[in-house]
Protein backbone atom coordinates (compact mmCIF):
# COMPACT_ATOMS: atom_id res chain seq x y z
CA UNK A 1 53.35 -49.91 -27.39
CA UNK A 2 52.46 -48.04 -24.30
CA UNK A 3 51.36 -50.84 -22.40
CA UNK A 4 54.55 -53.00 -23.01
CA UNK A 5 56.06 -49.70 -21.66
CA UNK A 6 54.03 -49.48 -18.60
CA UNK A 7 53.77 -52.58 -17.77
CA UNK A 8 57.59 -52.37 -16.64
CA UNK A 9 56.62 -49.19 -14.33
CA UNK A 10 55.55 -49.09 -10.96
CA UNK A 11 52.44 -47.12 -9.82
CA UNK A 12 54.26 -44.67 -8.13
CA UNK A 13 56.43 -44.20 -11.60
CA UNK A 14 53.30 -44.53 -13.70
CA UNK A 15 51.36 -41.38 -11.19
CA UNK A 16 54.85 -39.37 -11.24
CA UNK A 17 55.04 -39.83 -15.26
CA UNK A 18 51.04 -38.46 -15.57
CA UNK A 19 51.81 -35.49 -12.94
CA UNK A 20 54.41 -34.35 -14.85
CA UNK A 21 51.89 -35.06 -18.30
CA UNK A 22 49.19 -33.07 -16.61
CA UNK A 23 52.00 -30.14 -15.55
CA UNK A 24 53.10 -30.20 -18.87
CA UNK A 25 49.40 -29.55 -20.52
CA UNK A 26 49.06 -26.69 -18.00
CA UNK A 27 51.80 -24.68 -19.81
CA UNK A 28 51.78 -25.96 -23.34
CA UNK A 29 48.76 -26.76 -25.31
CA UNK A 30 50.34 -27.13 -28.37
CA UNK A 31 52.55 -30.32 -26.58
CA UNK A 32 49.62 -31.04 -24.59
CA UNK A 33 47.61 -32.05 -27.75
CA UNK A 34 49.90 -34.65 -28.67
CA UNK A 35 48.19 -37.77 -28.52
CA UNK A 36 51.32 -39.76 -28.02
CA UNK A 37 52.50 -37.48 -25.45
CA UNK A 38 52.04 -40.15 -22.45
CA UNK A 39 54.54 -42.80 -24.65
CA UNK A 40 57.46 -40.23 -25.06
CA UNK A 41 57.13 -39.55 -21.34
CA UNK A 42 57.57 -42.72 -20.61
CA UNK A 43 60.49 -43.47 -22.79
CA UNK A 44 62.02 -40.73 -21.58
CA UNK A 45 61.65 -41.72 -18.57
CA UNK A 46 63.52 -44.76 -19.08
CA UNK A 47 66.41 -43.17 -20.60
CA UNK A 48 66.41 -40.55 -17.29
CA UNK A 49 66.85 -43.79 -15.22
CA UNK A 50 68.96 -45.58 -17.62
CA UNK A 51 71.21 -42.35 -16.96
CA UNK A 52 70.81 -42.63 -13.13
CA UNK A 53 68.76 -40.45 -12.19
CA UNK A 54 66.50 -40.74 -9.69
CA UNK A 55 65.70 -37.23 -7.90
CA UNK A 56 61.55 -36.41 -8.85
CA UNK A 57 62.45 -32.70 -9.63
CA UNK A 58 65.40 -33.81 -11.62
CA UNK A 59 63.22 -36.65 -13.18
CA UNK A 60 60.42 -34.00 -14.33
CA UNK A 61 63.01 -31.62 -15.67
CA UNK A 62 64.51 -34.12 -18.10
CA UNK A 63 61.10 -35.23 -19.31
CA UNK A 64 60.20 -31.76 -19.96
CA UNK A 65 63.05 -30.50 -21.90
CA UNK A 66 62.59 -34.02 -24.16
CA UNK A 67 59.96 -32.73 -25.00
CA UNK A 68 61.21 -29.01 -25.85
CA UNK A 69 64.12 -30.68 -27.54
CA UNK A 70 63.68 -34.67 -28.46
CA UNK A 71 66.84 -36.09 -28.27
CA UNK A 72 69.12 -33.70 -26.76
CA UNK A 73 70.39 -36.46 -23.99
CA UNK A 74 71.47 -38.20 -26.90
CA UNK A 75 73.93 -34.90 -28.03
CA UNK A 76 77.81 -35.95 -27.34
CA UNK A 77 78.26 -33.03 -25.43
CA UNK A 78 75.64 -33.70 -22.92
CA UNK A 79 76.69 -37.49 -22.79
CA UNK A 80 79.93 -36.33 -21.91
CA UNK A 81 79.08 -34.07 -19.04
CA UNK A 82 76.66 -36.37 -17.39
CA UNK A 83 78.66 -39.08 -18.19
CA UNK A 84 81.71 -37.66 -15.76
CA UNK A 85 82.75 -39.11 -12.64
CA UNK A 86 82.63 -36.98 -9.59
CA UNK A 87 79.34 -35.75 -8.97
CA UNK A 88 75.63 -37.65 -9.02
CA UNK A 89 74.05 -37.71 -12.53
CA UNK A 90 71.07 -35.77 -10.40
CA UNK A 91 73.78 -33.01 -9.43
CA UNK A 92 75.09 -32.72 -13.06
CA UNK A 93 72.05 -33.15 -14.84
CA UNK A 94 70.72 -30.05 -12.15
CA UNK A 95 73.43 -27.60 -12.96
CA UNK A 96 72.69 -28.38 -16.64
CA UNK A 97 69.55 -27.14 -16.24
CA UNK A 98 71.08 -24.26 -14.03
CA UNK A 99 72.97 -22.83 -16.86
CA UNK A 100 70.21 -23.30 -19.69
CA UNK A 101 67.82 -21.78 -17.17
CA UNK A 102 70.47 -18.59 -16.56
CA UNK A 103 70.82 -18.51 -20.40
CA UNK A 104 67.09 -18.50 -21.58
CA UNK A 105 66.77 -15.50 -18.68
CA UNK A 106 69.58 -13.78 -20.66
CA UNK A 107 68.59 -14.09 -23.68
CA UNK A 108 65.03 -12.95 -22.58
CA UNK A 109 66.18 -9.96 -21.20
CA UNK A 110 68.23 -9.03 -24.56
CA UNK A 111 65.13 -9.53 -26.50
């Protein structure tokens, strides 16, 4: 399966999807251990694109919260807010992780 996968990627996409692999390992073991872990980055990947984005810090923060929370793209709510027309999918997919970022500090803080 994973070579079907990467076969479609370019280098750069291929070196961007083990950065943020390696990254990833640095801060959680028990994720890095996952022997499949290199497959759902690249799937998710390709549902980050399919999306539209295209921004690298954008890119690494949607594979790293699929793997915190598989699926979550594919919550309604999320659909619908990336979905809307206005701003980039880069800008709204951003201040998504603005306000999840501003509510794990809070809830840190009343812990």
């Amino acid at each position: 399966m994973h070579e079907h996968q990467t076969a479609f990627l370019t280098e750069d996409e291929h070196r961007f999807i083990t950065a943020v692999r390696d990254n990833i390992g640095n801060v959680d073991t028990r994720i890095a251990n996952d022997p499949a872990l290199l497959d759902k980055l690249t799937r998710a990947y390709g549902e980050a694109r399919r999306w539209g984005l295209i921004r690298e810090d954008v890119l690494a923060d949607f594979l790293c919260l699929e793997m915190e929370a598989p699926g979550f793209h594919r919550n309604a709510a999320i659909q619908a807010w990336l979905g809307e027309p206005g701003a980039s999918p880069d800008d709204r997919f951003a201040d998504l992780m603005d306000v999840l970022r501003k509510k794990s500090q809070q809830l840190g803080e009343n812990t």
